[in-house]
N, C-alpha and C. Protein backbone atom coordinates (compact mmCIF):
# COMPACT_ATOMS: atom_id res chain seq x y z
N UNK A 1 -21.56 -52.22 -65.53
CA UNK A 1 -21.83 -53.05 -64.39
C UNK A 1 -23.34 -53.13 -64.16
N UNK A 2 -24.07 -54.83 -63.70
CA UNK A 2 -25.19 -54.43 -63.79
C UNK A 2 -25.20 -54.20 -62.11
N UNK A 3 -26.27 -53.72 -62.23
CA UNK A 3 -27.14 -53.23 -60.34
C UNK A 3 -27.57 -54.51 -59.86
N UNK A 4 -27.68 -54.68 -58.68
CA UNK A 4 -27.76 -55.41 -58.10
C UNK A 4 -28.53 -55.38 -57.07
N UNK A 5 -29.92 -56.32 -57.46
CA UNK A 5 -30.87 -55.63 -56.60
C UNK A 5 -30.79 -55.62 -54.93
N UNK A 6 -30.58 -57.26 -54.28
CA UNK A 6 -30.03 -56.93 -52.98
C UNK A 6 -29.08 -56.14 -52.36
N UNK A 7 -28.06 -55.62 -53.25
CA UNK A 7 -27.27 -54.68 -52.70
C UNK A 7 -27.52 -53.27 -52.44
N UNK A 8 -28.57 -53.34 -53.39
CA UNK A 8 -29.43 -51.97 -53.48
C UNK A 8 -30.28 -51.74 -52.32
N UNK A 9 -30.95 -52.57 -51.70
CA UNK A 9 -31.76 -53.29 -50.79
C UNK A 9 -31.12 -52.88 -49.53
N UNK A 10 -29.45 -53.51 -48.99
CA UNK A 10 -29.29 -53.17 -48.25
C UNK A 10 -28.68 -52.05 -47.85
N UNK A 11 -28.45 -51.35 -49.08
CA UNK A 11 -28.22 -49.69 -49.05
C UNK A 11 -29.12 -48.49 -49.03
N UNK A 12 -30.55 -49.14 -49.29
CA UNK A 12 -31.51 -48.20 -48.82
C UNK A 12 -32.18 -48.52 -47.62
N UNK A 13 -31.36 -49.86 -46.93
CA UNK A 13 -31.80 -50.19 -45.50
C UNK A 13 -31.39 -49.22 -44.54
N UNK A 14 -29.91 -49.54 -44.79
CA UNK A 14 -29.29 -48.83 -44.34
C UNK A 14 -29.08 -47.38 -44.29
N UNK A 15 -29.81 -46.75 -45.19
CA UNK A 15 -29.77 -45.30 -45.09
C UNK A 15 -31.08 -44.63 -44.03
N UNK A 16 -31.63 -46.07 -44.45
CA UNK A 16 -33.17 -45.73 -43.17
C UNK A 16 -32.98 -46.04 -41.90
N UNK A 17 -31.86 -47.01 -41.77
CA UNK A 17 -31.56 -47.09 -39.84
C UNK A 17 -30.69 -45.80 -39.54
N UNK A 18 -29.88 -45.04 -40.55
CA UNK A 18 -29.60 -43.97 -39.48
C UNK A 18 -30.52 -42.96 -39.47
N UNK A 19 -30.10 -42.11 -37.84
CA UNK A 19 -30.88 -41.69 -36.93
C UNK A 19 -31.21 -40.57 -37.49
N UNK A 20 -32.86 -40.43 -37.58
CA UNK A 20 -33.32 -38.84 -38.64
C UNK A 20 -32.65 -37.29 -38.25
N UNK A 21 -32.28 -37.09 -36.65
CA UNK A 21 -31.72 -36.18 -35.79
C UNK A 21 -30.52 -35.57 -36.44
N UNK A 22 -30.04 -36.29 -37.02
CA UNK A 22 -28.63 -36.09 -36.95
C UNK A 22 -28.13 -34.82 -38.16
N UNK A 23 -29.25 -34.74 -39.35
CA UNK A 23 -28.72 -33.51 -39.83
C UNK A 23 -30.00 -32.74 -39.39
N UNK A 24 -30.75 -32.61 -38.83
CA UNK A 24 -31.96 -31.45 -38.94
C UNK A 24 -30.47 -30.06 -38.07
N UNK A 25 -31.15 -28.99 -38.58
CA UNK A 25 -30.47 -28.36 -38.23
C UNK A 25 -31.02 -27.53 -36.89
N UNK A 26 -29.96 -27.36 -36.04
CA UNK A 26 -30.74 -26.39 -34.84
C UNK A 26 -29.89 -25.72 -34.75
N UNK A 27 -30.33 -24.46 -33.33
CA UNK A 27 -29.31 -23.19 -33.24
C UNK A 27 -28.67 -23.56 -32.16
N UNK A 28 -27.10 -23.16 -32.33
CA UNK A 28 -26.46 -23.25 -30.96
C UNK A 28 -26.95 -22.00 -30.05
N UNK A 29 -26.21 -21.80 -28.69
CA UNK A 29 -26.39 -20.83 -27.54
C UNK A 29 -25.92 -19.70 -28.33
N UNK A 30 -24.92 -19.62 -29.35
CA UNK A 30 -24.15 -18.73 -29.60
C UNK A 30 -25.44 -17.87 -30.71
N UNK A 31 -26.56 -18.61 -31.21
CA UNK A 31 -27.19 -18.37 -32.46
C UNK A 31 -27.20 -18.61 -33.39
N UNK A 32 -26.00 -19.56 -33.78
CA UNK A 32 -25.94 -20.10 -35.32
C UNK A 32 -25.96 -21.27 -35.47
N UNK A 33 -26.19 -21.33 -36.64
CA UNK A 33 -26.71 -22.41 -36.93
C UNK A 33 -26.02 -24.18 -36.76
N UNK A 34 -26.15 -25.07 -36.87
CA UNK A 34 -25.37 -26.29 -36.58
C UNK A 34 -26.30 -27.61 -36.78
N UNK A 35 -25.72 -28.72 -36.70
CA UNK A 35 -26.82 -29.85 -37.12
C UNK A 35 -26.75 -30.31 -35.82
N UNK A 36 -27.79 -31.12 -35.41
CA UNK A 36 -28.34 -31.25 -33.88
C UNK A 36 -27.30 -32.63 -33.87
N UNK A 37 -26.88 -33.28 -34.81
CA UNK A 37 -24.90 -34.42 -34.37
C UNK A 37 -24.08 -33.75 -33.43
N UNK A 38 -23.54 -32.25 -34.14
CA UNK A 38 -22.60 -31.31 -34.00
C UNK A 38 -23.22 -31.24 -32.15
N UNK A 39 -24.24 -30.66 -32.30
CA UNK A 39 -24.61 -30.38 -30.77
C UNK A 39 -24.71 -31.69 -29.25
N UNK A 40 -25.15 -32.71 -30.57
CA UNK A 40 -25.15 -33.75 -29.76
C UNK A 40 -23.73 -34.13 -29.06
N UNK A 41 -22.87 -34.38 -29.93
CA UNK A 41 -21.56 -34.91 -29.63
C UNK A 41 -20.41 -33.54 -28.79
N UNK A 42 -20.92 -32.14 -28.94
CA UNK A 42 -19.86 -31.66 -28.45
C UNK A 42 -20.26 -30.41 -27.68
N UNK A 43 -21.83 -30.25 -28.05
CA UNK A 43 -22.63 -29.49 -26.61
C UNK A 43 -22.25 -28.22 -27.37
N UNK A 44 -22.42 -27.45 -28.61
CA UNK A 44 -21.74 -26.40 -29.46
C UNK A 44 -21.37 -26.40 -30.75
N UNK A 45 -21.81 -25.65 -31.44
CA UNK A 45 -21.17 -25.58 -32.45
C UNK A 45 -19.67 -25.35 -33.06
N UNK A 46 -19.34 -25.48 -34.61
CA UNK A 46 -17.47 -25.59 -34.54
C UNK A 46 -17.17 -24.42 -34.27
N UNK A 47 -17.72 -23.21 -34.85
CA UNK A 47 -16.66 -21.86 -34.27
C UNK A 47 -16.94 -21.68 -32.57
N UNK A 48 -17.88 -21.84 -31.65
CA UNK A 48 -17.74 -21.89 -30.59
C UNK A 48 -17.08 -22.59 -29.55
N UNK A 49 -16.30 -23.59 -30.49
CA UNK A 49 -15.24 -24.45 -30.25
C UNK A 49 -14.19 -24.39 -30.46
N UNK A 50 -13.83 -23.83 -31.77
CA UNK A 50 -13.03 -23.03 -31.85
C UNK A 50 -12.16 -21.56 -31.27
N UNK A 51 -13.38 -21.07 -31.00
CA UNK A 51 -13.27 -19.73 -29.93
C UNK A 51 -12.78 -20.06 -28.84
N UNK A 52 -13.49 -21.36 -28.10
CA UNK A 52 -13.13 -21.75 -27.46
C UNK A 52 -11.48 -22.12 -27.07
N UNK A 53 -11.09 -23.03 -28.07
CA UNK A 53 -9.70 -23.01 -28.29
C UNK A 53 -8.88 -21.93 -28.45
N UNK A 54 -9.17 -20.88 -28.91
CA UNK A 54 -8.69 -19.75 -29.28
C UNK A 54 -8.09 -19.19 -27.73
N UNK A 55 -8.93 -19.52 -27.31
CA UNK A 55 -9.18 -18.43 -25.62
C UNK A 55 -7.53 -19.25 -24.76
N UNK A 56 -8.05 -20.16 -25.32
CA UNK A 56 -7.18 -20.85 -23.86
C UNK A 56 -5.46 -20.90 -24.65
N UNK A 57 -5.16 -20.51 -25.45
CA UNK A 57 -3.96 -20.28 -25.72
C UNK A 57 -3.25 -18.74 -25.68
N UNK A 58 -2.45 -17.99 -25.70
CA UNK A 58 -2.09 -16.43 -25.77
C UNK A 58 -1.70 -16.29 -26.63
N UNK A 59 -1.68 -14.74 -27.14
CA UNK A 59 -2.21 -14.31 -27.86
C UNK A 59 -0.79 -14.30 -29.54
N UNK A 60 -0.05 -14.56 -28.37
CA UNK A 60 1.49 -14.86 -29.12
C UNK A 60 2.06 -16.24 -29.23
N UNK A 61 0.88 -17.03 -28.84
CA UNK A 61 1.03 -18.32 -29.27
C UNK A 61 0.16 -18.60 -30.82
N UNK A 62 -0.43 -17.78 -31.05
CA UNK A 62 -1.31 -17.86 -32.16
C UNK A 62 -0.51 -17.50 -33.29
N UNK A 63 0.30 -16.25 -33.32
CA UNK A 63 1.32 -15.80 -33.99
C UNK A 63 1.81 -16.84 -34.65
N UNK A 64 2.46 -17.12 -33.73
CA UNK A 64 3.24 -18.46 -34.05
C UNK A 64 2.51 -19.73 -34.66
N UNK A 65 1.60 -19.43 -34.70
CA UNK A 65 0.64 -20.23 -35.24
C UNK A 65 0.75 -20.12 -36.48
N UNK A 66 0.05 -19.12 -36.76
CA UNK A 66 0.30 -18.68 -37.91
C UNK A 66 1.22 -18.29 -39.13
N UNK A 67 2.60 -18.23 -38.33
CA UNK A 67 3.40 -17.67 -38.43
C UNK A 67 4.35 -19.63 -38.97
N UNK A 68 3.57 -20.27 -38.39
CA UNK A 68 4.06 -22.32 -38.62
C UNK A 68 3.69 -22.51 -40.29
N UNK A 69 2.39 -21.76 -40.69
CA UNK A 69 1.99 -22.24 -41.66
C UNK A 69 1.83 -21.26 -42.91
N UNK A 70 2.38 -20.12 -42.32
CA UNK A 70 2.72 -19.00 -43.53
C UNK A 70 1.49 -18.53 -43.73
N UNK A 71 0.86 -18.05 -42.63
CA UNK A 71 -0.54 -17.44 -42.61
C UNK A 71 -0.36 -15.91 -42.49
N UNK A 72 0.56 -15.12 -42.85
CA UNK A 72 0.93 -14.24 -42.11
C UNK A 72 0.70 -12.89 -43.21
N UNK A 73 0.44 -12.09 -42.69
CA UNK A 73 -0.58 -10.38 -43.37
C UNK A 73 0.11 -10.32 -45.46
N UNK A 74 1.81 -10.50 -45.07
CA UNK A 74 2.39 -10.27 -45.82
C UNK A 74 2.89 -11.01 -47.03
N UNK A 75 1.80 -12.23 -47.47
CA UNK A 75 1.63 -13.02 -47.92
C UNK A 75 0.37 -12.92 -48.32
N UNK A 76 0.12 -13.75 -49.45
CA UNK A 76 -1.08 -13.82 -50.42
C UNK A 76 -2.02 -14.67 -50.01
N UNK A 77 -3.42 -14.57 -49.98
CA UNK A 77 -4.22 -16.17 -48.98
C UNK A 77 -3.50 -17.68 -49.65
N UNK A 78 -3.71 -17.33 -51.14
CA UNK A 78 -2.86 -18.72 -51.51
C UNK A 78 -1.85 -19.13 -51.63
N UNK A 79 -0.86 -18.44 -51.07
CA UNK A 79 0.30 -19.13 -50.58
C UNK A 79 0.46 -19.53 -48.99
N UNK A 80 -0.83 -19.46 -48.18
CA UNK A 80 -1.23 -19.62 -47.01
C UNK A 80 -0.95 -21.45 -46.96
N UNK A 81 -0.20 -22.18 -45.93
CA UNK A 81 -0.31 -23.51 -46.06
C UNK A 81 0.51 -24.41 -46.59
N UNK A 82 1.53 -23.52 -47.54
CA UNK A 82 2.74 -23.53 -48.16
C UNK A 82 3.32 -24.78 -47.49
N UNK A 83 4.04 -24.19 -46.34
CA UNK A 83 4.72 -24.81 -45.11
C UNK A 83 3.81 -24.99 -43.73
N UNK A 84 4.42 -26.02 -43.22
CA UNK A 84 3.83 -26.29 -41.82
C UNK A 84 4.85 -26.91 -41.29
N UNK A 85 5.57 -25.72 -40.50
CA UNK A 85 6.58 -26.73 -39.65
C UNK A 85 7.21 -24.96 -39.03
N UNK A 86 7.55 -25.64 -37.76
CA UNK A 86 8.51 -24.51 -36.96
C UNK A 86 9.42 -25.24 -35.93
N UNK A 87 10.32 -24.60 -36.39
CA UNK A 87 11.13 -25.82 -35.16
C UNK A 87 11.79 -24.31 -34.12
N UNK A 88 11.78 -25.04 -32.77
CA UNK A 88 11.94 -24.43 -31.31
C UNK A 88 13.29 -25.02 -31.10
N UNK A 89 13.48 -24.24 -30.52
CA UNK A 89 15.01 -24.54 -29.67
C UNK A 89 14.27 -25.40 -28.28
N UNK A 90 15.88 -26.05 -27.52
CA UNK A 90 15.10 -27.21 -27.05
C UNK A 90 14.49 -26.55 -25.49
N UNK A 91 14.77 -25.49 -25.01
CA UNK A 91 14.15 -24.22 -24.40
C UNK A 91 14.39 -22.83 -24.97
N UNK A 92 13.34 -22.49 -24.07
CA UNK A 92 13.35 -20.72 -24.16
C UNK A 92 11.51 -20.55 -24.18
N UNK A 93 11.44 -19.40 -24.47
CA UNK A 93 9.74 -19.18 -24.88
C UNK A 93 8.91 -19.55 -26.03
N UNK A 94 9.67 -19.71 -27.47
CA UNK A 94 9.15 -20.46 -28.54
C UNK A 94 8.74 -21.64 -28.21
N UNK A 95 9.28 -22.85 -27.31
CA UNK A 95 9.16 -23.99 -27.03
C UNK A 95 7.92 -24.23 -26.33
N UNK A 96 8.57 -23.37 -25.55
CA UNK A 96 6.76 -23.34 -24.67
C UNK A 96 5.49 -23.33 -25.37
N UNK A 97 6.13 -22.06 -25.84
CA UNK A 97 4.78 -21.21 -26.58
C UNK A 97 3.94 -22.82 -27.84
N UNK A 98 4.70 -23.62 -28.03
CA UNK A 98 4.68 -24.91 -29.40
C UNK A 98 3.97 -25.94 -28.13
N UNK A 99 4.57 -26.25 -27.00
CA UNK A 99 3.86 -26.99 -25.83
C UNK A 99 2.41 -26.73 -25.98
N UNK A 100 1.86 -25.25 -25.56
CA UNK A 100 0.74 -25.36 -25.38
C UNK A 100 -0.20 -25.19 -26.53
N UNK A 101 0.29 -25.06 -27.57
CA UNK A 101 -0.40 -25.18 -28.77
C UNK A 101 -0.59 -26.87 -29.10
N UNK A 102 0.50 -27.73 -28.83
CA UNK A 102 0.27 -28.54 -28.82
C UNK A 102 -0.89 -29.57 -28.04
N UNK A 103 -0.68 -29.12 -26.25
CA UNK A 103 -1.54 -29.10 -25.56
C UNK A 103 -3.26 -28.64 -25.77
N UNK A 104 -3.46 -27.81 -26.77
CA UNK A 104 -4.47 -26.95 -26.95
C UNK A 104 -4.87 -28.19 -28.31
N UNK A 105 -4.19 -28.77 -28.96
CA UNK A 105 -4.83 -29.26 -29.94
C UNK A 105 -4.85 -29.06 -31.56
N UNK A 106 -3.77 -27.87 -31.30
CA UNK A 106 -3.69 -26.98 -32.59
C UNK A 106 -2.05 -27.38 -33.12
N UNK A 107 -1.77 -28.55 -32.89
CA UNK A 107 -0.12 -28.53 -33.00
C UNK A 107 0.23 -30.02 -32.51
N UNK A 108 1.34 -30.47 -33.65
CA UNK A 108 1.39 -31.84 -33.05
C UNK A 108 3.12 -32.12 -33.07
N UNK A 109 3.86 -32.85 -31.93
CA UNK A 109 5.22 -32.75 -32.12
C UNK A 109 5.94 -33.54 -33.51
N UNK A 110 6.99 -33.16 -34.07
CA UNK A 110 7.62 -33.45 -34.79
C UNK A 110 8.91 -34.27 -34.85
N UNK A 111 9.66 -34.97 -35.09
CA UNK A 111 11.06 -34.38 -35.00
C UNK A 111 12.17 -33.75 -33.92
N UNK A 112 12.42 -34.71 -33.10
CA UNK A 112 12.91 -33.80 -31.85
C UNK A 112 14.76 -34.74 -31.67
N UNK A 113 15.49 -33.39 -30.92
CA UNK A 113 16.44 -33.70 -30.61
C UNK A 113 16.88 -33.36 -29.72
N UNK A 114 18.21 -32.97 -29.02
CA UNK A 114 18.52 -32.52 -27.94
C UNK A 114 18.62 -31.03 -27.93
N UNK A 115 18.73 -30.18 -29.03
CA UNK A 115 19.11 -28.89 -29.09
C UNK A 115 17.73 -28.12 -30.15
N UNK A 116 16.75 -29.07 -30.45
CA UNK A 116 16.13 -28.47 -31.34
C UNK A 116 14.66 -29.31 -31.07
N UNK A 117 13.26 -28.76 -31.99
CA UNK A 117 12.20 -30.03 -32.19
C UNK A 117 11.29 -28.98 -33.07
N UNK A 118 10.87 -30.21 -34.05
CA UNK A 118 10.03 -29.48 -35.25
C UNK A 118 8.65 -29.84 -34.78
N UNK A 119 7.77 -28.52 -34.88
CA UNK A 119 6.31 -28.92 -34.52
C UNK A 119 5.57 -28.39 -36.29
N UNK A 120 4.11 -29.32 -36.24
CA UNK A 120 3.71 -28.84 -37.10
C UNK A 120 2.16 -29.21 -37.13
N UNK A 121 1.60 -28.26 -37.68
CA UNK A 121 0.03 -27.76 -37.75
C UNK A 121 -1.35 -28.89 -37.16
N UNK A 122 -1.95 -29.17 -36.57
CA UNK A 122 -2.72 -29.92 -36.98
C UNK A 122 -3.75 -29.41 -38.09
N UNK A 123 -5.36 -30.32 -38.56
CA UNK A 123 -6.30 -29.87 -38.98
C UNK A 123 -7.07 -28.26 -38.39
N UNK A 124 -7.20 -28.69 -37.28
CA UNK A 124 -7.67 -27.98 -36.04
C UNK A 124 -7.27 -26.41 -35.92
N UNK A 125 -6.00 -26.91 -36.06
CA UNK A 125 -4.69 -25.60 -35.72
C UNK A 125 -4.55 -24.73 -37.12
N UNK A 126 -5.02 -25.61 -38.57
CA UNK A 126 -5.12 -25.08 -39.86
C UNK A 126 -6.19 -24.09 -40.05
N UNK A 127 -7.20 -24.45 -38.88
CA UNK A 127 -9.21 -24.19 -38.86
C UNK A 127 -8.62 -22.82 -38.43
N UNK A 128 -8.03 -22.45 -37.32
CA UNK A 128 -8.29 -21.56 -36.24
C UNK A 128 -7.31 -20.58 -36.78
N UNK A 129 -6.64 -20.83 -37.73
CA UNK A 129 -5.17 -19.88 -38.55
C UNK A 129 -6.01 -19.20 -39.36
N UNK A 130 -6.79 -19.72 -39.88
CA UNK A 130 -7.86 -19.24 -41.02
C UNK A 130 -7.44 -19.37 -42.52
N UNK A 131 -6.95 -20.51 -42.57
CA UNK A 131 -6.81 -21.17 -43.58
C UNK A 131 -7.86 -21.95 -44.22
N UNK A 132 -8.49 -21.76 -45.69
CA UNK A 132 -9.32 -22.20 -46.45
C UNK A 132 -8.89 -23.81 -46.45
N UNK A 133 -9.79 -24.32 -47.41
CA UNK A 133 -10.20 -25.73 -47.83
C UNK A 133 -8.32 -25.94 -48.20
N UNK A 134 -8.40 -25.22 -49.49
CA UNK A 134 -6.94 -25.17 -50.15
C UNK A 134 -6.34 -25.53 -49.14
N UNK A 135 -6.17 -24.53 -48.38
CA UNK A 135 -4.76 -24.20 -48.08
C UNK A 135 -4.96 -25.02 -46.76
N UNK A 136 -5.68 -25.78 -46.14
CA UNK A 136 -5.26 -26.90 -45.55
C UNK A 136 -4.76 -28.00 -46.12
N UNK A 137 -5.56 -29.05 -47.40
CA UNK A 137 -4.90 -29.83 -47.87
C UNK A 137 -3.31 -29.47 -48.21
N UNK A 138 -2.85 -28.63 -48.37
CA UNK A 138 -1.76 -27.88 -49.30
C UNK A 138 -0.84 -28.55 -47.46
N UNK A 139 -1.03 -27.78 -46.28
CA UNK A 139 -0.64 -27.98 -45.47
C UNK A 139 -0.41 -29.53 -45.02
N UNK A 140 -1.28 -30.02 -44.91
CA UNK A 140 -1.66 -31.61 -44.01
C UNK A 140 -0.65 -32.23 -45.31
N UNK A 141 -0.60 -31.91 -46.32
CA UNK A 141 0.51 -33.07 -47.44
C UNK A 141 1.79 -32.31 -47.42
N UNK A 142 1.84 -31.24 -46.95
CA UNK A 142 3.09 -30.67 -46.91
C UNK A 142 3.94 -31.49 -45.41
N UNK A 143 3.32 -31.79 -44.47
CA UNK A 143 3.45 -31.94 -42.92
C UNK A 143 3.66 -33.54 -42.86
């Protein structure tokens, strides 16, 4: 294929209108490091956002978290991601416990019926399980 010089033209235009800010890197409050986008758009860096998320769910909702996507001690990291799915009865405390994960951002509904409903992982909810690169894609195509 030959090159093409105007196209070239408006692809090194365009690399010069975006804004120089956006990767220099600065420190969050927390001390680490982040690109001044990251700070721009969400006032923090991702694990302090994460933490963040972390906080506002309990501590046995995380379990279950983990526990959605086969993140769990007794398992190998790479079979982490396997599955993503847990299904709740249509009450009790599992249900809940899938509500506010959902609510939190870490969980998205599935599949629902009158006696049952399948929830399963988001990206987010893959981040905070501590699931690698792998073993998210492995998840998000499993889901």
């Amino acid at each position: 294929m030959i090159a093409n010089p105007a196209q070239i033209t408006r692809r090194h235009m365009a690399n010069q209108a975006a804004p120089d800010y956006s990767l220099i890197r600065k420190a969050c409050a927390c001390g680490k490091a982040s690109t001044a986008k990251q700070l721009a758009q969400h006032g923090k860096c991702a694990a302090c956002a994460l933490a963040a998320v972390r906080d506002a769910i309990m501590p046995g909702d995380f379990a279950k978290l983990r526990h959605m996507l086969g993140a769990v001690a007794e398992r190998p990291k790479y079979h982490w991601g396997l599955r993503n799915y847990y299904c709740a009865n249509s009450s009790g405390a599992a249900r809940e416990a899938m509500r506010r994960l959902v609510d939190a951002g870490l969980a998205m509904t599935g599949h629902e019926s009158e006696t049952q409903a399948y929830f399963h992982a988001t990206r987010l909810g893959c981040k905070a399980a501590g699931l690698d690169a792998a073993g998210i894609k492995r998840a998000m195509e499993s889901a």
